[in-house]
PDB file of N, CA and C in Angstrom:
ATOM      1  N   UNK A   1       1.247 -26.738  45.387  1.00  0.00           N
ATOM      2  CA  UNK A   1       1.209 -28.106  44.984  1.00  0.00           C
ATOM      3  C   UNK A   1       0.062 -28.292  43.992  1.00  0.00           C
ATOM      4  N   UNK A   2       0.211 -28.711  42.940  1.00  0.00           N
ATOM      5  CA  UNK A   2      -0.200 -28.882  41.744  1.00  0.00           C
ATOM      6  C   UNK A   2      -1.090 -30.016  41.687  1.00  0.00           C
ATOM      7  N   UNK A   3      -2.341 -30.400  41.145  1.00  0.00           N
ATOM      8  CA  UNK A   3      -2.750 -32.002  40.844  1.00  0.00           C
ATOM      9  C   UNK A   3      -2.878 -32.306  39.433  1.00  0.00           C
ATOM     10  N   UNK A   4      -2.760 -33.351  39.734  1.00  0.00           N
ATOM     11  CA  UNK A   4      -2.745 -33.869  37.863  1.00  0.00           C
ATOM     12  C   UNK A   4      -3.837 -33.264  37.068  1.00  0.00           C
ATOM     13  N   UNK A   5      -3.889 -33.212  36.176  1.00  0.00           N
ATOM     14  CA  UNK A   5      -5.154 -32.795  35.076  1.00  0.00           C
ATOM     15  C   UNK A   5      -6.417 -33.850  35.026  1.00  0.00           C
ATOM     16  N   UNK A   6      -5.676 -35.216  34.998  1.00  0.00           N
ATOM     17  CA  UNK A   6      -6.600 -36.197  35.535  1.00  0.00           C
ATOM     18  C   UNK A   6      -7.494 -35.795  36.515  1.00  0.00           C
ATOM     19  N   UNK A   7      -7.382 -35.299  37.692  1.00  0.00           N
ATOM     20  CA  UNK A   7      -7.777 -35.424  38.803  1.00  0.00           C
ATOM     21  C   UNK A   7      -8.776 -33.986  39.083  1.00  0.00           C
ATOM     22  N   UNK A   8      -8.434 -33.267  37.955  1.00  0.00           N
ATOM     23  CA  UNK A   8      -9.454 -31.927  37.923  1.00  0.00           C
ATOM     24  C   UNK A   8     -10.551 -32.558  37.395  1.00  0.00           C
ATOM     25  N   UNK A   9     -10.636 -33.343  36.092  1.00  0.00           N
ATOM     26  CA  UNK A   9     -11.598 -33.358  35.097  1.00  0.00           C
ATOM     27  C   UNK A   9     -12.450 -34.575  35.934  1.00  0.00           C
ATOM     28  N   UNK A  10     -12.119 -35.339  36.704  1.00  0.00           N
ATOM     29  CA  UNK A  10     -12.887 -36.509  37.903  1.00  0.00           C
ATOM     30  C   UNK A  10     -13.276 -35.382  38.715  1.00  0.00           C
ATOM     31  N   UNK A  11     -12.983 -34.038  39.152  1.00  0.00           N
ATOM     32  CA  UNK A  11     -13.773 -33.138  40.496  1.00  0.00           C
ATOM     33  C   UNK A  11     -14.627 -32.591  38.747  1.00  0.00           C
ATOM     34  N   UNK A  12     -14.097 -32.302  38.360  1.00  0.00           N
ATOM     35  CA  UNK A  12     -15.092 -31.463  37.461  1.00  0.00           C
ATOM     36  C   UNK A  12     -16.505 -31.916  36.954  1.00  0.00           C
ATOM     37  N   UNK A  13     -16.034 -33.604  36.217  1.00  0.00           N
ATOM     38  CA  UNK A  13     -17.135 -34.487  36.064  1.00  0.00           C
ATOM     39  C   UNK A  13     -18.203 -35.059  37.332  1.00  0.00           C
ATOM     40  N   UNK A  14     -17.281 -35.171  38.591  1.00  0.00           N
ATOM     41  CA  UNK A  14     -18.512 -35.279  40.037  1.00  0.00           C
ATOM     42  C   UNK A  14     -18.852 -34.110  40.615  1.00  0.00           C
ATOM     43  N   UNK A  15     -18.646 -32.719  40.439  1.00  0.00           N
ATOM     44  CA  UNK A  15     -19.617 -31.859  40.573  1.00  0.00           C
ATOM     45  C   UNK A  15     -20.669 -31.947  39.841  1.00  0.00           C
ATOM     46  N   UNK A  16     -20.152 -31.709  38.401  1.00  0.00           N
ATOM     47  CA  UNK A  16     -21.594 -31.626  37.250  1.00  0.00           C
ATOM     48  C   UNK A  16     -22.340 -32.293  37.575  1.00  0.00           C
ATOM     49  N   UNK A  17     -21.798 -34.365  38.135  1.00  0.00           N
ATOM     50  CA  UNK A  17     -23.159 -35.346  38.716  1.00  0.00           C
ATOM     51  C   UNK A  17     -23.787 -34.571  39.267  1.00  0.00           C
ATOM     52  N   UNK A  18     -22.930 -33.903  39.705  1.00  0.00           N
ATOM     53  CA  UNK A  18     -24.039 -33.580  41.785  1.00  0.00           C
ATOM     54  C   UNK A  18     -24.752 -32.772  40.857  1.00  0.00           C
ATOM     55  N   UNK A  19     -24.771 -31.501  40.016  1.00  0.00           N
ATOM     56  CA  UNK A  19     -25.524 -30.471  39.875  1.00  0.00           C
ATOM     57  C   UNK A  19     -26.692 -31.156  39.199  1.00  0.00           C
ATOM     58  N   UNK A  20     -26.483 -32.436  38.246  1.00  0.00           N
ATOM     59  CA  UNK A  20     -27.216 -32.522  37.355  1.00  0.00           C
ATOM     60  C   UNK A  20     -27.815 -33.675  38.274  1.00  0.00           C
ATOM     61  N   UNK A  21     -28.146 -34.221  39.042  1.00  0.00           N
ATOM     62  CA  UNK A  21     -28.690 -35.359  40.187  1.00  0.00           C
ATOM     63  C   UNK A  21     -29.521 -34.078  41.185  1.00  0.00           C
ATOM     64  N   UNK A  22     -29.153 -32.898  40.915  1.00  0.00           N
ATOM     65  CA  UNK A  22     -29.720 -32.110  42.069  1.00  0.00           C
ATOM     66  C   UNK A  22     -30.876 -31.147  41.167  1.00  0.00           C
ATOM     67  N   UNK A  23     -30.611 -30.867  40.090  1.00  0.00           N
ATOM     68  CA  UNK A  23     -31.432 -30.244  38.733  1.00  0.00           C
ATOM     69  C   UNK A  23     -32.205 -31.220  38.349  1.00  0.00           C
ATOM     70  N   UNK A  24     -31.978 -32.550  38.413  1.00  0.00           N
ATOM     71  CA  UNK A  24     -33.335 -33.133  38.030  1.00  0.00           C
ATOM     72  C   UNK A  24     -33.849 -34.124  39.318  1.00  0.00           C
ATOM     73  N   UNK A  25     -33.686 -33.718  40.454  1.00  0.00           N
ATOM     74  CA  UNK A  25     -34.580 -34.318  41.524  1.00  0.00           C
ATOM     75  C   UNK A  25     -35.362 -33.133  41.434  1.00  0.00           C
ATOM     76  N   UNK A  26     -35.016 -32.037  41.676  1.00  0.00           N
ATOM     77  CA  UNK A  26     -35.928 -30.875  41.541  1.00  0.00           C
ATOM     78  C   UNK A  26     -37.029 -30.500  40.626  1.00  0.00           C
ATOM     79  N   UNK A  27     -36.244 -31.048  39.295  1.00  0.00           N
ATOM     80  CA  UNK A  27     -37.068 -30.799  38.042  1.00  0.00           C
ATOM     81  C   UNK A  27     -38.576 -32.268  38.394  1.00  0.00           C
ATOM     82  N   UNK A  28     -38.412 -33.432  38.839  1.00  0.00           N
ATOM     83  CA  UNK A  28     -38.597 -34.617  39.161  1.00  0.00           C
ATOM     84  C   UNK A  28     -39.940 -33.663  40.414  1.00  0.00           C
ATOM     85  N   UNK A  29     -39.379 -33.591  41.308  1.00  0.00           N
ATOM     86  CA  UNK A  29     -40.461 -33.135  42.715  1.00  0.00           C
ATOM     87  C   UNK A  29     -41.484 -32.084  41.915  1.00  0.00           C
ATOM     88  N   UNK A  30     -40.858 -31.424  41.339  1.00  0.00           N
ATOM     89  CA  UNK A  30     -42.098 -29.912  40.883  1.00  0.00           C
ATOM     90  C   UNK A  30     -43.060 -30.824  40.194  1.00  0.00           C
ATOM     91  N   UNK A  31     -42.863 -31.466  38.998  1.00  0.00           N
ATOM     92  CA  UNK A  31     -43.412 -32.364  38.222  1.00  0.00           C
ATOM     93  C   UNK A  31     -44.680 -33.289  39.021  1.00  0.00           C
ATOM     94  N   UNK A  32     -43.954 -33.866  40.168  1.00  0.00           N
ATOM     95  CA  UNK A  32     -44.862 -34.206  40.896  1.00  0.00           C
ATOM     96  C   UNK A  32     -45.872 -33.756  41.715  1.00  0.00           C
ATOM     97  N   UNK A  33     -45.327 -32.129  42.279  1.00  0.00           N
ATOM     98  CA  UNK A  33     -46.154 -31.539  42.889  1.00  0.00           C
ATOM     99  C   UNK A  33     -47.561 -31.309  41.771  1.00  0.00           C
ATOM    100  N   UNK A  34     -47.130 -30.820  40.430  1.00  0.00           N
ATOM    101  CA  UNK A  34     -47.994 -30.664  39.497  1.00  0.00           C
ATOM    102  C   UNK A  34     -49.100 -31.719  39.715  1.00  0.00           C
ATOM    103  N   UNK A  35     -48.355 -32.857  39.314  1.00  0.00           N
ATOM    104  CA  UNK A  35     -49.696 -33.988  39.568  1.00  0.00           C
ATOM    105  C   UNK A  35     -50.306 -33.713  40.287  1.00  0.00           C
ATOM    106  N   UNK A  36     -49.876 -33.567  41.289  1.00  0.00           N
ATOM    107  CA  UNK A  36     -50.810 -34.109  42.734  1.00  0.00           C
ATOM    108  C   UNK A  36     -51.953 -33.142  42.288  1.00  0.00           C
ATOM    109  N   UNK A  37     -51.452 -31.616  42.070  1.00  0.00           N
ATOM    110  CA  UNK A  37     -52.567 -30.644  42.294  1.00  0.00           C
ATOM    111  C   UNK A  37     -53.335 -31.107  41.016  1.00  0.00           C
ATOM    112  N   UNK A  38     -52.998 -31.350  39.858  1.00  0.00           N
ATOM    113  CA  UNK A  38     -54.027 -31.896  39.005  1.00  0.00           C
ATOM    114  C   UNK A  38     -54.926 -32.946  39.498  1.00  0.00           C
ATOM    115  N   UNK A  39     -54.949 -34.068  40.035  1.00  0.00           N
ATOM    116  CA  UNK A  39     -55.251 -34.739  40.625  1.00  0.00           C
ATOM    117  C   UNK A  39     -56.100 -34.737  41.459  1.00  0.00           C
ATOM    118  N   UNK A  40     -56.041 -33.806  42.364  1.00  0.00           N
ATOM    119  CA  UNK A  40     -56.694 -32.966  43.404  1.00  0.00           C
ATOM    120  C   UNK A  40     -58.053 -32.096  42.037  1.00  0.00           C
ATOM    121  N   UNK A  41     -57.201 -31.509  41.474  1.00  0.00           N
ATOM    122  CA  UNK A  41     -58.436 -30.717  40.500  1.00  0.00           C
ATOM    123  C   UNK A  41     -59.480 -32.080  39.962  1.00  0.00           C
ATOM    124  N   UNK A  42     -58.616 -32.809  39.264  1.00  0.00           N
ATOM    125  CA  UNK A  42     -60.170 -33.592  38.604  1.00  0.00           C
ATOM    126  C   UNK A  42     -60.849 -34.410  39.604  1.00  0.00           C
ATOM    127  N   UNK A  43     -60.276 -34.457  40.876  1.00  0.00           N
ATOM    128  CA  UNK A  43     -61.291 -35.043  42.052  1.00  0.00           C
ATOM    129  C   UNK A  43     -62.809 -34.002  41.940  1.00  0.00           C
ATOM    130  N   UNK A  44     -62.240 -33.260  42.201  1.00  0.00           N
ATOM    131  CA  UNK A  44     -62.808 -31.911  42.774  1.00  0.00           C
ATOM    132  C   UNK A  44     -64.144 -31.643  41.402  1.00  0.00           C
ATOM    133  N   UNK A  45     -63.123 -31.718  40.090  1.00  0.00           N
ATOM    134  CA  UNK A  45     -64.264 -31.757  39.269  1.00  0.00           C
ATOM    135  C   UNK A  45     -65.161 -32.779  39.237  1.00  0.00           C
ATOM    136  N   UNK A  46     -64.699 -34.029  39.900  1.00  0.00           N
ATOM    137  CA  UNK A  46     -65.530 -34.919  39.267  1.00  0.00           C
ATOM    138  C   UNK A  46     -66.893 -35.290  40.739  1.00  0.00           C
ATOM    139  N   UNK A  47     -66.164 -34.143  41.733  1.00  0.00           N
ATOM    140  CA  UNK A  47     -67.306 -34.550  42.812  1.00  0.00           C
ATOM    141  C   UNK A  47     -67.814 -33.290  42.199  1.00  0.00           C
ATOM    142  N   UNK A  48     -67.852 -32.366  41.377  1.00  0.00           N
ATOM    143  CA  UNK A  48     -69.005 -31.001  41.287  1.00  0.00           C
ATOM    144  C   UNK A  48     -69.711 -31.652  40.200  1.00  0.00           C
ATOM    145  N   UNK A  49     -69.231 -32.560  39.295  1.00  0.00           N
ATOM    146  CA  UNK A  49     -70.025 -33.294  38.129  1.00  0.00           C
ATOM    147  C   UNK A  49     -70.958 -34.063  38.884  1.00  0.00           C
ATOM    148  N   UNK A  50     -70.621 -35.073  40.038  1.00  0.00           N
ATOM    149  CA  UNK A  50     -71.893 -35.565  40.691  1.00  0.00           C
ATOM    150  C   UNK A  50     -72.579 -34.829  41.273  1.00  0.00           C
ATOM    151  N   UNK A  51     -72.699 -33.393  41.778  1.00  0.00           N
ATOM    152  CA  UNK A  51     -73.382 -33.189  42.361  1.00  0.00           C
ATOM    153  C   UNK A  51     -74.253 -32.027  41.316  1.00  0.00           C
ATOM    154  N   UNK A  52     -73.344 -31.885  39.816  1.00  0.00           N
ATOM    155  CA  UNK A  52     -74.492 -31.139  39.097  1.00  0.00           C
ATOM    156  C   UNK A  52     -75.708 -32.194  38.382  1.00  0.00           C
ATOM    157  N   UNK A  53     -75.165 -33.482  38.878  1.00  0.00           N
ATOM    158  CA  UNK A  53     -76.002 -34.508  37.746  1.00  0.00           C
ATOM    159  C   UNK A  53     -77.309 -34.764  38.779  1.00  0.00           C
ATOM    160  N   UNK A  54     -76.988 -34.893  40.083  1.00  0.00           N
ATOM    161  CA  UNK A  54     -78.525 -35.355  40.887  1.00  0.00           C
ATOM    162  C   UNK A  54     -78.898 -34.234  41.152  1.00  0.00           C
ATOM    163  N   UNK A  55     -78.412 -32.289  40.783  1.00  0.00           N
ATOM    164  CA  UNK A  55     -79.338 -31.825  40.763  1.00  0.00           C
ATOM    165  C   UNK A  55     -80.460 -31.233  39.356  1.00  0.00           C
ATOM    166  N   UNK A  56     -79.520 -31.916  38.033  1.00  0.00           N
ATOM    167  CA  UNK A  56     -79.911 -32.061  37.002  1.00  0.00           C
ATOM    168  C   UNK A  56     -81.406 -32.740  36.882  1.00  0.00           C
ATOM    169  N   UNK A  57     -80.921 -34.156  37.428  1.00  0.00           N
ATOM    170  CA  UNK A  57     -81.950 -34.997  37.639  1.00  0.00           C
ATOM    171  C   UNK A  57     -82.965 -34.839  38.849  1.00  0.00           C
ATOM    172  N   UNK A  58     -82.782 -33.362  39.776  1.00  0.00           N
ATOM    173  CA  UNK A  58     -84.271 -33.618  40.681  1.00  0.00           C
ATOM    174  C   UNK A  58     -84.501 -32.214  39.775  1.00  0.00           C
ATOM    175  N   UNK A  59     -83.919 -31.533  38.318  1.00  0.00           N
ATOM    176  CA  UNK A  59     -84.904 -30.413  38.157  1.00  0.00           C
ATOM    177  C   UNK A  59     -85.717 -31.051  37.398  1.00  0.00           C
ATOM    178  N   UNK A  60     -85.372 -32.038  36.270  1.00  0.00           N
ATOM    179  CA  UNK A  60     -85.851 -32.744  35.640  1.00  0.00           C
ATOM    180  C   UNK A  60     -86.945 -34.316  35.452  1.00  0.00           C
ATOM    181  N   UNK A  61     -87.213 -34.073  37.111  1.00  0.00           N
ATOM    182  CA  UNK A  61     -88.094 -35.196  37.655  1.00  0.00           C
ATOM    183  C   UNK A  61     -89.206 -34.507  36.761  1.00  0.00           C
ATOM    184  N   UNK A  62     -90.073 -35.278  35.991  1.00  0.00           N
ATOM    185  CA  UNK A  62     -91.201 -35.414  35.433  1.00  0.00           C
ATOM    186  C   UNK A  62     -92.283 -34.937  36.476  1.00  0.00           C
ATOM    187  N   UNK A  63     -92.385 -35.695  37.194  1.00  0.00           N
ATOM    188  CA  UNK A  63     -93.757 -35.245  38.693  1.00  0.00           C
ATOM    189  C   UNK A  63     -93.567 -33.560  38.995  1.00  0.00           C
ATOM    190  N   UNK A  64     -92.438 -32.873  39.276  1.00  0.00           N
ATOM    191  CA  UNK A  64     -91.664 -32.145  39.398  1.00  0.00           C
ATOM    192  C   UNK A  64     -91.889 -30.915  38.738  1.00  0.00           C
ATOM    193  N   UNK A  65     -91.766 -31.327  37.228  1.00  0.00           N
ATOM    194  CA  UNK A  65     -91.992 -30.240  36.572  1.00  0.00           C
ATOM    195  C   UNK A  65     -93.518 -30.270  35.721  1.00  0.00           C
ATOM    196  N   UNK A  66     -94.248 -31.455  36.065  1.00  0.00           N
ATOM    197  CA  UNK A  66     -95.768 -31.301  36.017  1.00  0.00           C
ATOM    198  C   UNK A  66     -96.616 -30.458  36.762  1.00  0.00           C
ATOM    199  N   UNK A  67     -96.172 -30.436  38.146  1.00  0.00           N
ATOM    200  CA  UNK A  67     -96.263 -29.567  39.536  1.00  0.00           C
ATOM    201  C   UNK A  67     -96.248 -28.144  38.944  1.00  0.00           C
ATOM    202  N   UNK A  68     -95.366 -27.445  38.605  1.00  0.00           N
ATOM    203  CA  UNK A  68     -94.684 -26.650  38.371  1.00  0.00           C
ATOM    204  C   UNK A  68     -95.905 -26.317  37.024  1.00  0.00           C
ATOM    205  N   UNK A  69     -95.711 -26.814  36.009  1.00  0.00           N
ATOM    206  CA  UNK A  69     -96.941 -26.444  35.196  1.00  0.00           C
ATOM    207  C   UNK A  69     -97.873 -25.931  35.381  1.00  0.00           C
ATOM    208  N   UNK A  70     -98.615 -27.531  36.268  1.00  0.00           N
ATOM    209  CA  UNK A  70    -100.320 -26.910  36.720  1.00  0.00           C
ATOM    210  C   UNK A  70    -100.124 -25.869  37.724  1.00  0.00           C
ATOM    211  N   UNK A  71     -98.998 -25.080  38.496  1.00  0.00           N
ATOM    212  CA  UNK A  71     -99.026 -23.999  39.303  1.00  0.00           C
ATOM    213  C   UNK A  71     -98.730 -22.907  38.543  1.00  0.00           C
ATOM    214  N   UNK A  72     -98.200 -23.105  37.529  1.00  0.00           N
ATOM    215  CA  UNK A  72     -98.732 -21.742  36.752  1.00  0.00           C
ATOM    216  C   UNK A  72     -99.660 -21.630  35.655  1.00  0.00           C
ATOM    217  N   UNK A  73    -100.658 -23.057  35.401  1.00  0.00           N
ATOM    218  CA  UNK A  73    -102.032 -23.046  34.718  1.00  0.00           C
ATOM    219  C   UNK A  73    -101.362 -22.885  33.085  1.00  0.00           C
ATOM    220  N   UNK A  74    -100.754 -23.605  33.163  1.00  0.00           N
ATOM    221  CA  UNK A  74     -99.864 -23.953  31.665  1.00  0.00           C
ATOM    222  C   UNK A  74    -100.534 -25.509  31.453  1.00  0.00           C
ATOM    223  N   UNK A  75    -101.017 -26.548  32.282  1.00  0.00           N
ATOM    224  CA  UNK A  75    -101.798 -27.584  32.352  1.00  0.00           C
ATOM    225  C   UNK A  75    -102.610 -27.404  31.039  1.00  0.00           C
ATOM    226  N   UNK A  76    -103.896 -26.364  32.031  1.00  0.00           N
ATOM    227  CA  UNK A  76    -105.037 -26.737  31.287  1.00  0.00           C
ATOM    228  C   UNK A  76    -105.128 -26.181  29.859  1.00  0.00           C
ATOM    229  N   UNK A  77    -103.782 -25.731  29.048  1.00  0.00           N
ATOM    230  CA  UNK A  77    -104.216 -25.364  27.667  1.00  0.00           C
ATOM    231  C   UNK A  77    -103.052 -26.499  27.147  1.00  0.00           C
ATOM    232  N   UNK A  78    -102.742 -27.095  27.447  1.00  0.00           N
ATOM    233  CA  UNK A  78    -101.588 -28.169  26.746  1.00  0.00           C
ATOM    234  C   UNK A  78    -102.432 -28.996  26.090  1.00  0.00           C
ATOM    235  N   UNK A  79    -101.596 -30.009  25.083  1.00  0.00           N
ATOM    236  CA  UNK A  79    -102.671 -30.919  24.886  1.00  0.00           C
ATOM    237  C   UNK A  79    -101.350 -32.070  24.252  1.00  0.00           C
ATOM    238  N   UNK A  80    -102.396 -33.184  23.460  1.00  0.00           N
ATOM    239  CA  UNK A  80    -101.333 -33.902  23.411  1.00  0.00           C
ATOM    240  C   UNK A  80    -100.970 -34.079  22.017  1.00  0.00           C
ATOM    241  N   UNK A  81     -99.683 -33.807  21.521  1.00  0.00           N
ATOM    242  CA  UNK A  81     -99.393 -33.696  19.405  1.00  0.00           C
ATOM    243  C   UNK A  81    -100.080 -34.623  19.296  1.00  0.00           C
ATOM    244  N   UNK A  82    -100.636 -33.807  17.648  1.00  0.00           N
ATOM    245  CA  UNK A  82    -100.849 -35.022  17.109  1.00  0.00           C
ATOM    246  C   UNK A  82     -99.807 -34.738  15.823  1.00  0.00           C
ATOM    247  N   UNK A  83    -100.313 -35.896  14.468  1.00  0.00           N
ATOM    248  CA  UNK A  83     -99.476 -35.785  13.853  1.00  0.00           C
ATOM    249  C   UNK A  83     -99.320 -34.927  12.546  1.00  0.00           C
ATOM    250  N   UNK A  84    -100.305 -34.095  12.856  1.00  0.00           N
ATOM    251  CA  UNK A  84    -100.611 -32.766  11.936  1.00  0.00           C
ATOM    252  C   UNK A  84     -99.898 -31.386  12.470  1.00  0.00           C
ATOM    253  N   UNK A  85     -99.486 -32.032  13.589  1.00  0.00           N
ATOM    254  CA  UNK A  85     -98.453 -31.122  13.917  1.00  0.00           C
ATOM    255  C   UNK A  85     -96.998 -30.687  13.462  1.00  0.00           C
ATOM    256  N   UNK A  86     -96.554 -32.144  13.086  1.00  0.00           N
ATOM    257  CA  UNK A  86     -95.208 -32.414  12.828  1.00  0.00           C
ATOM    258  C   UNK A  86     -95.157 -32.281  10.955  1.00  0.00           C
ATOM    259  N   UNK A  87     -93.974 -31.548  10.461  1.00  0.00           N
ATOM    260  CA  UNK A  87     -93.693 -31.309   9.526  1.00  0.00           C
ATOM    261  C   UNK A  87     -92.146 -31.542   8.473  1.00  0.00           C
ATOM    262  N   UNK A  88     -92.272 -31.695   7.189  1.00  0.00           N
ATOM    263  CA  UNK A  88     -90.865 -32.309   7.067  1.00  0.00           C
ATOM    264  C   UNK A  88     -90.475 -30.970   6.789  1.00  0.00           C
ATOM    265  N   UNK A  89     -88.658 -30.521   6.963  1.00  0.00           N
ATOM    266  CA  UNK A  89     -87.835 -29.632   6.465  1.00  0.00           C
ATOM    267  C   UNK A  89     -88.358 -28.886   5.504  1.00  0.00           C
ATOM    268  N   UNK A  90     -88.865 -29.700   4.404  1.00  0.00           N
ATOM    269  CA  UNK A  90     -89.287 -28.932   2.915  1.00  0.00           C
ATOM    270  C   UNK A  90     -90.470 -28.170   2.848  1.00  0.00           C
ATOM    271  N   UNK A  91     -91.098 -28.227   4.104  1.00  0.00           N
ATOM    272  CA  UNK A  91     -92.611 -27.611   4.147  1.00  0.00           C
ATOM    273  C   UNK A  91     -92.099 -26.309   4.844  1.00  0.00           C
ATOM    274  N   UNK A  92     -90.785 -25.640   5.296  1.00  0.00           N
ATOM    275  CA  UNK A  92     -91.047 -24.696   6.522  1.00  0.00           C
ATOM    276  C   UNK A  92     -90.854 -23.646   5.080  1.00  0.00           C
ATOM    277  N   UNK A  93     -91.021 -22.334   5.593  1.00  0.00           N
ATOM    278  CA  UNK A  93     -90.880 -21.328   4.369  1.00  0.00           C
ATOM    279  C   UNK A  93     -89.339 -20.742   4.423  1.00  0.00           C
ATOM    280  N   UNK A  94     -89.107 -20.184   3.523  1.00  0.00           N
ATOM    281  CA  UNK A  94     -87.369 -19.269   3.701  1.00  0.00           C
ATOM    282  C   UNK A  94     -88.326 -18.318   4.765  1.00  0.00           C
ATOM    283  N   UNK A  95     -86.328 -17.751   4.955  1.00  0.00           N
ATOM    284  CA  UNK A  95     -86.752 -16.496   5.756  1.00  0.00           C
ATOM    285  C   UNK A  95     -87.020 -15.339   5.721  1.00  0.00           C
ATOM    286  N   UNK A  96     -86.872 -15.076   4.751  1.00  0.00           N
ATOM    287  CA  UNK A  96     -87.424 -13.804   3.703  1.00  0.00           C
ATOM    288  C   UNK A  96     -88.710 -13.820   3.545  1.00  0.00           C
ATOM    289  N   UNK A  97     -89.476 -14.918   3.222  1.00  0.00           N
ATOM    290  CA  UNK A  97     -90.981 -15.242   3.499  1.00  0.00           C
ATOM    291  C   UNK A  97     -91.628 -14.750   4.425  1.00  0.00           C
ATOM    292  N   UNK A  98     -90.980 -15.458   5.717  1.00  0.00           N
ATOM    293  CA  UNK A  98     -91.251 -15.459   6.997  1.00  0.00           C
ATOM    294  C   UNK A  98     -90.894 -14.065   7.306  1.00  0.00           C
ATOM    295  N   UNK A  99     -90.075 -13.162   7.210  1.00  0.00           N
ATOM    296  CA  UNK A  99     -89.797 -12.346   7.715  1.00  0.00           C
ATOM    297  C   UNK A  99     -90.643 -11.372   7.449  1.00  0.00           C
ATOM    298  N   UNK A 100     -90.771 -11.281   5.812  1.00  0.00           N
ATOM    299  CA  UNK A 100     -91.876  -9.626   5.170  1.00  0.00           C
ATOM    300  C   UNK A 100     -93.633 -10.239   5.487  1.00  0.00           C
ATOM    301  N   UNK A 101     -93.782 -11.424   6.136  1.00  0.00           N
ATOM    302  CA  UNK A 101     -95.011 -11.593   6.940  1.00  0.00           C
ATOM    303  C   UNK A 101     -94.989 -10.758   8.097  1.00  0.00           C
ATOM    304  N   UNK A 102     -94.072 -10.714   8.743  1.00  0.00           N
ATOM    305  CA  UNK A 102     -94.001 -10.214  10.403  1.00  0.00           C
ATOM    306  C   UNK A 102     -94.578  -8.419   9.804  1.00  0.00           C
ATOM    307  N   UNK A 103     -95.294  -8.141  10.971  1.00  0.00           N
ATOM    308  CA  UNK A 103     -95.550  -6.746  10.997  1.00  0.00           C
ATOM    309  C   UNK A 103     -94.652  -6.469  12.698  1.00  0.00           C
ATOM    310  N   UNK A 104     -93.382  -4.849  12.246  1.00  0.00           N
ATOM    311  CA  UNK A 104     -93.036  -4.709  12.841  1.00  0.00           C
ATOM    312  C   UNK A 104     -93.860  -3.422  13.565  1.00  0.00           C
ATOM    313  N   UNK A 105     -93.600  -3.637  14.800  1.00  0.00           N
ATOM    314  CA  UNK A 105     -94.247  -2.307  15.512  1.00  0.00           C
ATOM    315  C   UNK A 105     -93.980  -0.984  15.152  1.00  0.00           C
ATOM    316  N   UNK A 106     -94.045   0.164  15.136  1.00  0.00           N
ATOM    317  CA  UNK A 106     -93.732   1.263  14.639  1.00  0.00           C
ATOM    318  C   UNK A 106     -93.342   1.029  13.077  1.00  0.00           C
ATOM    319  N   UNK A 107     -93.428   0.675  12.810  1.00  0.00           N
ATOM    320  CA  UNK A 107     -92.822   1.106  10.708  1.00  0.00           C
ATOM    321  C   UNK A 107     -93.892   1.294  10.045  1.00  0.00           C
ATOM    322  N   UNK A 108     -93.709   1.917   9.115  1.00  0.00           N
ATOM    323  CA  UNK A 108     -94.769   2.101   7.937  1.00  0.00           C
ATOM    324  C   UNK A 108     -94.536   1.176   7.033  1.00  0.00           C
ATOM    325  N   UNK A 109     -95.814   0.467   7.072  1.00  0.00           N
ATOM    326  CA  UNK A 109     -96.263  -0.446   5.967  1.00  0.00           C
ATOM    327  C   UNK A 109     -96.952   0.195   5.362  1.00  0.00           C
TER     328      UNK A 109
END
């Protein structure tokens, strides 16, 4: 017993639904799983960002690393710039200058 041709191309067209309702719930869930784990990642980064910033900020406590100075006697030769210190761009020398100044260890000069 035979069915109409009609009646193939209606099973033919509601399988394909099903395949293509079942190919993109799937395609749909993975997608989401993705998120989530992204999601999960920039949590994750963004609690290791707080916790590199307050330990940023206790290496960088001022009191902290004054401590740290006068315990290795770096204190008492510091001093405070002045402005004979500071220089514009056009005053530094090339490096060719700078360089055939340097005396290297072992070479004959």
């Amino acid at each position: 017993m035979f069915l109409r041709p009609r009646t193939y191309i209606y099973f033919l067209a509601g399988l394909s639904l099903v395949f293509s309702i079942y190919f993109f719930e799937n395609k749909v869930d993975g997608l989401r799983n993705q998120t989530a784990e992204k999601k999960a990642t920039i949590e994750r980064y963004k609690q290791e960002i707080t916790m590199l910033e307050a330990e940023w900020s206790y290496q960088n406590n001022p009191e902290r690393l004054a401590e740290i100075m006068f315990r290795l006697n770096w204190g008492e030769t510091l001093e405070t710039p002045t402005a004979m210190q500071f220089t514009e761009l056009n005053n530094i020398p090339d490096k060719a200058t700078y360089v055939s100044t340097l005396s290297v260890p072992g070479s004959m000069r």
